[in-house]
N, C-alpha and C. Protein backbone atom coordinates (compact mmCIF):
# COMPACT_ATOMS: atom_id res chain seq x y z
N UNK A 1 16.05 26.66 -8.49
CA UNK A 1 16.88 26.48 -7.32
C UNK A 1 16.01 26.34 -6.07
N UNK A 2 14.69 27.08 -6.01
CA UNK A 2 14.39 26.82 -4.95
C UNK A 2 13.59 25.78 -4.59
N UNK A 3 13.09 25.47 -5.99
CA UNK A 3 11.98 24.08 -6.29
C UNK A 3 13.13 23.28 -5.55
N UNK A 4 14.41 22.69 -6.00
CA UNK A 4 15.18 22.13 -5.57
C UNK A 4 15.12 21.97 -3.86
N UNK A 5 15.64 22.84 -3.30
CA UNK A 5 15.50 23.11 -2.04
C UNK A 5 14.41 22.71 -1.21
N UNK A 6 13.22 22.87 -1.60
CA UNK A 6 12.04 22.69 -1.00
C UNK A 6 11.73 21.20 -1.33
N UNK A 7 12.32 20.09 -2.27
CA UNK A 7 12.15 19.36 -2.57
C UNK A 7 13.16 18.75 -1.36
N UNK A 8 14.35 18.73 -1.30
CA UNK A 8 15.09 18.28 -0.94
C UNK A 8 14.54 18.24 0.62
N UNK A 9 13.89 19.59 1.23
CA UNK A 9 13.52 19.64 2.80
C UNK A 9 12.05 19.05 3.24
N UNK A 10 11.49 18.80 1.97
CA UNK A 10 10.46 17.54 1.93
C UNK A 10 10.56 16.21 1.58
N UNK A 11 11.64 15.83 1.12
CA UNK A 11 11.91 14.35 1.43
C UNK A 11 12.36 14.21 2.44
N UNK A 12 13.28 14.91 3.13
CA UNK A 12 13.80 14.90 4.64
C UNK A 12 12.74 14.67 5.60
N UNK A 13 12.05 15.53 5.55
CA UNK A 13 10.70 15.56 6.39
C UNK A 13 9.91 14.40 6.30
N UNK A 14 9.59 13.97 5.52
CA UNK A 14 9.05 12.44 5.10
C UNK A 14 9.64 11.53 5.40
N UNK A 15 11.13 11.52 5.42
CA UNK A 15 12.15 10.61 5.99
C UNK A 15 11.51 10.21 7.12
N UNK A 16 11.75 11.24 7.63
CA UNK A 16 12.32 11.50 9.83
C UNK A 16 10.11 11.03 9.79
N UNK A 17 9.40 11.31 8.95
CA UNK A 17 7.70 10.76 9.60
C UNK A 17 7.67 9.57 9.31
N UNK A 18 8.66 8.96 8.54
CA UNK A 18 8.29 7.08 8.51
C UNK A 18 9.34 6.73 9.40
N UNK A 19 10.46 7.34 9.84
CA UNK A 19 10.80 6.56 10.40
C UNK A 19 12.24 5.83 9.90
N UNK A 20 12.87 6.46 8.89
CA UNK A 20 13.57 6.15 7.89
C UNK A 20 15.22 6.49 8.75
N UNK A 21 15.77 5.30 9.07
CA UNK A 21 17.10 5.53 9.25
C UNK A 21 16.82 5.55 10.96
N UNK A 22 15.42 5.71 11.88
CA UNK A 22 15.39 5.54 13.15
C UNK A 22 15.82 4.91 13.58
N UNK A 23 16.36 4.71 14.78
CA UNK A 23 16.96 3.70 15.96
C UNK A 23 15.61 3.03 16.60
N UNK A 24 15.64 2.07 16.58
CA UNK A 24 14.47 0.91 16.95
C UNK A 24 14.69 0.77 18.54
N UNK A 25 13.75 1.23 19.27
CA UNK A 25 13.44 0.49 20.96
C UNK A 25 12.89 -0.13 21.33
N UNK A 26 13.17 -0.99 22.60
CA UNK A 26 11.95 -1.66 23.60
C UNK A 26 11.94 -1.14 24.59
N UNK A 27 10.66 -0.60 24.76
CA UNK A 27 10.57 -0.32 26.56
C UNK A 27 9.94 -1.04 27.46
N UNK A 28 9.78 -1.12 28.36
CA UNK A 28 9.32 -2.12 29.34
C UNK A 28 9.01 -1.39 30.25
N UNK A 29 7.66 -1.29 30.55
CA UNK A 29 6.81 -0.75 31.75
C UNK A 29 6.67 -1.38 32.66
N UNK A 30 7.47 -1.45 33.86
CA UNK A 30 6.84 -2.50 34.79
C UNK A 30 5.95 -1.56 36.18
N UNK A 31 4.58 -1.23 35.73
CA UNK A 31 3.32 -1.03 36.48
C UNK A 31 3.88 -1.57 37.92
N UNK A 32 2.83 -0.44 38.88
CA UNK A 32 2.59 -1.25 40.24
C UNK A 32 1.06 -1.28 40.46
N UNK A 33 0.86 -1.49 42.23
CA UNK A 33 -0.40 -1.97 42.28
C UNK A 33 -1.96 -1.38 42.19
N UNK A 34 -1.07 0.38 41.98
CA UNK A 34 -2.44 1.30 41.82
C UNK A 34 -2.68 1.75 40.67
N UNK A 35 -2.11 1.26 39.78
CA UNK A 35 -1.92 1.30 38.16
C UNK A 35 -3.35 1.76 37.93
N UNK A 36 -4.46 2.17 36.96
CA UNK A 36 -5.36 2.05 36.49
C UNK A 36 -5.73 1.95 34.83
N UNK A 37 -6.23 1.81 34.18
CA UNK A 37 -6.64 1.82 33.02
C UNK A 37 -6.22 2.61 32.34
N UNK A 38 -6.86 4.38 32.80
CA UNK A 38 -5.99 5.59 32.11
C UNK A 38 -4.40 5.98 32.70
N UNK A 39 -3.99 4.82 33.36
CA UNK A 39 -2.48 5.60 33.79
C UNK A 39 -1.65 5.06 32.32
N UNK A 40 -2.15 3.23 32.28
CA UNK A 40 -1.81 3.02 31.06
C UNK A 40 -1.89 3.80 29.68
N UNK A 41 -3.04 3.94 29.48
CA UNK A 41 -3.06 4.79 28.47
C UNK A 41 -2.65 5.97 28.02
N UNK A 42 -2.36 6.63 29.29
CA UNK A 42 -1.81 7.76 29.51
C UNK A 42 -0.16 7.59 29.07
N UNK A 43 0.60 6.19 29.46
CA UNK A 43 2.25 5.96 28.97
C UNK A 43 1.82 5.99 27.48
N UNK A 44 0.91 5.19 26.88
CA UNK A 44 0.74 4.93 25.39
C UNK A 44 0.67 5.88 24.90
N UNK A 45 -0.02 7.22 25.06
CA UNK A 45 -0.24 8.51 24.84
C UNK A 45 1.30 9.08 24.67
N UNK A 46 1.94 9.41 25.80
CA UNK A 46 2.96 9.47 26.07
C UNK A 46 3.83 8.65 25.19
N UNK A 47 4.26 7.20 24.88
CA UNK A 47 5.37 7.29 23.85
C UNK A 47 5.01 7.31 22.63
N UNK A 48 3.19 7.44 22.24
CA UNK A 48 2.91 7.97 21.00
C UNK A 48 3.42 9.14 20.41
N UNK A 49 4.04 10.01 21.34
CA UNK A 49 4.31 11.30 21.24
C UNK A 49 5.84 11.12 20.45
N UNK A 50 6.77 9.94 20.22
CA UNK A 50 7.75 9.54 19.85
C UNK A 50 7.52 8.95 18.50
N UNK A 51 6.24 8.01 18.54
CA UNK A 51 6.50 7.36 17.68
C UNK A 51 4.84 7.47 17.35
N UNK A 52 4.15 7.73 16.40
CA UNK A 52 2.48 7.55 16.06
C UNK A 52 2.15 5.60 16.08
N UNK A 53 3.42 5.43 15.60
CA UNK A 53 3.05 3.91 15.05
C UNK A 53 3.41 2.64 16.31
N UNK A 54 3.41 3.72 17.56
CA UNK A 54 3.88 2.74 18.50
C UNK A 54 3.19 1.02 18.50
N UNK A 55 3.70 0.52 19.12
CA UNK A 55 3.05 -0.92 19.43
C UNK A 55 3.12 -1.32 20.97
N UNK A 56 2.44 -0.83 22.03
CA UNK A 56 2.51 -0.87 23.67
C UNK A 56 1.42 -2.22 23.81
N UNK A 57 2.41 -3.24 23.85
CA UNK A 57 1.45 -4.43 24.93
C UNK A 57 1.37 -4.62 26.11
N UNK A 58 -0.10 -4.55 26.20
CA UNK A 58 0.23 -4.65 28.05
C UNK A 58 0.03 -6.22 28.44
N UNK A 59 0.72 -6.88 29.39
CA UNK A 59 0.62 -8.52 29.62
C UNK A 59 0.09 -7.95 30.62
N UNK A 60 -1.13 -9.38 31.11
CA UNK A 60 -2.16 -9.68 31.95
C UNK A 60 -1.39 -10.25 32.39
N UNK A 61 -0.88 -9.26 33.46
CA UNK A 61 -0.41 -10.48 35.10
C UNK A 61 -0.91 -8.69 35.97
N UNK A 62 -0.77 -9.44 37.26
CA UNK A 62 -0.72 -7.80 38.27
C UNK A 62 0.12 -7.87 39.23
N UNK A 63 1.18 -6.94 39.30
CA UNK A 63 0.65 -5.87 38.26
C UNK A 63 0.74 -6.07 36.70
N UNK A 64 0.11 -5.27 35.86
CA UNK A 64 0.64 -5.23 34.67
C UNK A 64 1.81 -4.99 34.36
N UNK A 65 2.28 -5.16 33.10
CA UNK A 65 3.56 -5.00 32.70
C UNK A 65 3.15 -4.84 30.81
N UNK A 66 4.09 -3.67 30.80
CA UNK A 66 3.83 -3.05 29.54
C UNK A 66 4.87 -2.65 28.19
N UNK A 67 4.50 -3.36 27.00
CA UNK A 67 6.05 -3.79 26.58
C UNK A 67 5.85 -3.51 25.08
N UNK A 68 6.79 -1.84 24.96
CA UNK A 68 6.86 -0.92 23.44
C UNK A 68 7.45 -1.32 22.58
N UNK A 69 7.21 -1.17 21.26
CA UNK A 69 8.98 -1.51 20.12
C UNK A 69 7.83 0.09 19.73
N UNK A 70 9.08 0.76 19.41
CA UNK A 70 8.85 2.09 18.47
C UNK A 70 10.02 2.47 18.34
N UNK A 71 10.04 3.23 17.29
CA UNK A 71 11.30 4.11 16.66
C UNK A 71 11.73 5.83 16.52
N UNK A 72 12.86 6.32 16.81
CA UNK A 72 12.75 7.47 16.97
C UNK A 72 14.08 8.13 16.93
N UNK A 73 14.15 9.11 16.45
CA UNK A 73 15.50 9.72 15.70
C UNK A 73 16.00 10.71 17.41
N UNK A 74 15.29 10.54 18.30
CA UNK A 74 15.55 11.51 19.80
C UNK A 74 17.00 11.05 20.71
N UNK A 75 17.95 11.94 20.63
CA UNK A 75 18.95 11.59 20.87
C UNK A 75 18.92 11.53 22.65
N UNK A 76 19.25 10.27 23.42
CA UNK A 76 18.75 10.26 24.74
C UNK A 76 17.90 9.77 24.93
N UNK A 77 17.07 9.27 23.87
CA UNK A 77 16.06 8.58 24.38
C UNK A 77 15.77 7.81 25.56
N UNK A 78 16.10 6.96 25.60
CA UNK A 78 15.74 5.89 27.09
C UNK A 78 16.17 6.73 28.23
N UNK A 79 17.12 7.63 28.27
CA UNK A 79 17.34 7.86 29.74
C UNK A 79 15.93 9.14 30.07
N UNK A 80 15.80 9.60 28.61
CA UNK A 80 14.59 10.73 28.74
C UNK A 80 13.17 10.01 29.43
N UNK A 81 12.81 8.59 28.68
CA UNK A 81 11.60 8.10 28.79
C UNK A 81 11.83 7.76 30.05
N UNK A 82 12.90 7.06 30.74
CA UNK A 82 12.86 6.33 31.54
C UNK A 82 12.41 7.36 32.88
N UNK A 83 13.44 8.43 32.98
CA UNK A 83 13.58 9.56 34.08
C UNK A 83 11.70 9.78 34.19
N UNK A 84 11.00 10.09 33.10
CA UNK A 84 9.50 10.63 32.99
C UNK A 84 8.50 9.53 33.40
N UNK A 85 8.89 7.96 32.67
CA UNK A 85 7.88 7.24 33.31
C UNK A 85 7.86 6.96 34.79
N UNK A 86 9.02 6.63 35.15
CA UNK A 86 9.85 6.15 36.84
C UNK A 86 9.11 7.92 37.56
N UNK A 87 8.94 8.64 36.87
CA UNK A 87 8.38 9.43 38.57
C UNK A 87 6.90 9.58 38.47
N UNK A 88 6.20 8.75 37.58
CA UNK A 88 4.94 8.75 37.90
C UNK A 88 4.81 7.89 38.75
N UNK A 89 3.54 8.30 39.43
CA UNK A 89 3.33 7.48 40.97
C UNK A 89 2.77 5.82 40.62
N UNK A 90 2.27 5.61 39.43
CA UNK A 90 2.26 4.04 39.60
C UNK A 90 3.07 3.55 38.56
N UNK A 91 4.18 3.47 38.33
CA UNK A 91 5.09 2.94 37.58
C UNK A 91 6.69 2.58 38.40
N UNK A 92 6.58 1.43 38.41
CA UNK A 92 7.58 0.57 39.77
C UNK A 92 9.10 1.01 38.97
N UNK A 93 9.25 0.67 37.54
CA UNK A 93 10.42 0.40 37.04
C UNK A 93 10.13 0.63 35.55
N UNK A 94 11.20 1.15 34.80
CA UNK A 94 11.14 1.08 33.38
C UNK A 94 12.96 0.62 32.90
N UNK A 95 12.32 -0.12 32.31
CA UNK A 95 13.40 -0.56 31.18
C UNK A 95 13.80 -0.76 29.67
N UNK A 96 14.54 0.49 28.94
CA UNK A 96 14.63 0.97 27.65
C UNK A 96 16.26 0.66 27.11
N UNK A 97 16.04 -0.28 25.88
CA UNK A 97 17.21 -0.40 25.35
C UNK A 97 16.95 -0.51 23.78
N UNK A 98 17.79 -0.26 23.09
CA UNK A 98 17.70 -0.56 21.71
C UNK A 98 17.29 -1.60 21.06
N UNK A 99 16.24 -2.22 20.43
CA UNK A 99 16.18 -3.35 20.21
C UNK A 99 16.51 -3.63 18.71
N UNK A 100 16.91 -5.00 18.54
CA UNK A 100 17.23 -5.56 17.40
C UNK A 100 15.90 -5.74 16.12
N UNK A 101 16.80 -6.06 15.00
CA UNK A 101 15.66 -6.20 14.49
C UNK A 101 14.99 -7.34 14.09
N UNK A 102 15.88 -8.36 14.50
CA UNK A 102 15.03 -9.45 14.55
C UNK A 102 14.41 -9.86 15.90
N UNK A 103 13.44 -10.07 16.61
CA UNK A 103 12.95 -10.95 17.68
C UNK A 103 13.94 -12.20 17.68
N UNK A 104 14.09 -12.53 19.03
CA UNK A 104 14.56 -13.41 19.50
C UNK A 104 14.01 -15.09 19.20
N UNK A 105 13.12 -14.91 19.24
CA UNK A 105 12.37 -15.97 18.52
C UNK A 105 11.95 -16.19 17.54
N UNK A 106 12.43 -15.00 16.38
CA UNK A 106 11.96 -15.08 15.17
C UNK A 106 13.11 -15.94 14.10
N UNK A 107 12.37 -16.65 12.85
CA UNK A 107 13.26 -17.35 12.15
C UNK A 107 14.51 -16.57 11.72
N UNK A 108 14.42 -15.24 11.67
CA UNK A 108 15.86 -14.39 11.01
C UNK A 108 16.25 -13.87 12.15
N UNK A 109 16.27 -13.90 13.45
CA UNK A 109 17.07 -14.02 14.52
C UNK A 109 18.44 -15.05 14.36
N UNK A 110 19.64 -13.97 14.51
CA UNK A 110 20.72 -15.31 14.42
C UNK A 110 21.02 -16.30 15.46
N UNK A 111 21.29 -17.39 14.49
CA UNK A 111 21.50 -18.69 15.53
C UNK A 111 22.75 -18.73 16.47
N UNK A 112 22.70 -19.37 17.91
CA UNK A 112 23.68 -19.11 18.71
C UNK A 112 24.55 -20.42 18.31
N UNK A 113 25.90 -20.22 18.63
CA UNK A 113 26.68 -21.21 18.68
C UNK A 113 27.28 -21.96 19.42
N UNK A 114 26.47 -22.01 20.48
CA UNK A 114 26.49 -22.35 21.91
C UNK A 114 25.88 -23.74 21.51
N UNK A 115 26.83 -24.55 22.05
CA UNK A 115 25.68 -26.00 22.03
C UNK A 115 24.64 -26.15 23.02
N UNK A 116 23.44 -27.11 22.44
CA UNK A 116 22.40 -27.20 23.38
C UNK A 116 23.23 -28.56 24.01
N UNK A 117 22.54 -28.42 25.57
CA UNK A 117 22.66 -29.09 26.59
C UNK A 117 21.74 -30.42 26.04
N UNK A 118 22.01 -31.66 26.89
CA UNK A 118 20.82 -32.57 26.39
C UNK A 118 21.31 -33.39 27.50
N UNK A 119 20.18 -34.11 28.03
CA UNK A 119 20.05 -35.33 29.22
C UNK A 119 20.10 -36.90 28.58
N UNK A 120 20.76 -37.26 28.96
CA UNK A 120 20.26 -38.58 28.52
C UNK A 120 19.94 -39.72 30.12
């Protein structure tokens, strides 16, 4: 019975560390102009703490702008991340929503049924 038990609260546990059944996000860091190197790294740090397997790109424009998909079973999420990144002193704006699982541009993204426009 208890082998049972302990089995059962270690697949759980293994679940919730891959990630199994998580709600998928994007966040969007939009940096300002005193940003530095470790402030970045410091958010990456920070939503590593959510997810180990994060993926934080930062785009080369300036300011930077910094853009997560990670997953995480934390109920509140975005309004949590958002409230924590928005009062650090170089971070202009954050924007966190659930993301899909296909990319928008990806081939298993569904097709719209909107006709395309065309010039002649």
């Amino acid at each position: 019975m208890r082998v049972t038990i302990a089995a059962v609260v270690l697949t759980g546990a293994l679940a919730l560390s891959c990630g199994a059944g998580a709600t998928k996000y994007r966040v969007t860091v939009h940096f300002n102009t005193t940003v530095t190197q470790a402030d970045m790294d410091s958010v990456t740090e920070y939503l590593r703490g959510y997810d180990k397997d994060v993926d934080f790109l930062i785009q080369e424009t300036f300011p930077p702008t910094g853009v997560a998909t990670l997953r995480t079973h934390v109920d509140g999420f975005c309004a949590t991340v958002k409230e924590e990144l928005e009062s650090r002193s170089y971070v202009s704006s954050v924007d966190c929503r659930e993301a899909s699982e296909a990319p928008v541009d990806s081939p298993e993204a569904p097709v719209s049924e909107e006709p395309v426009a065309t010039s002649t």
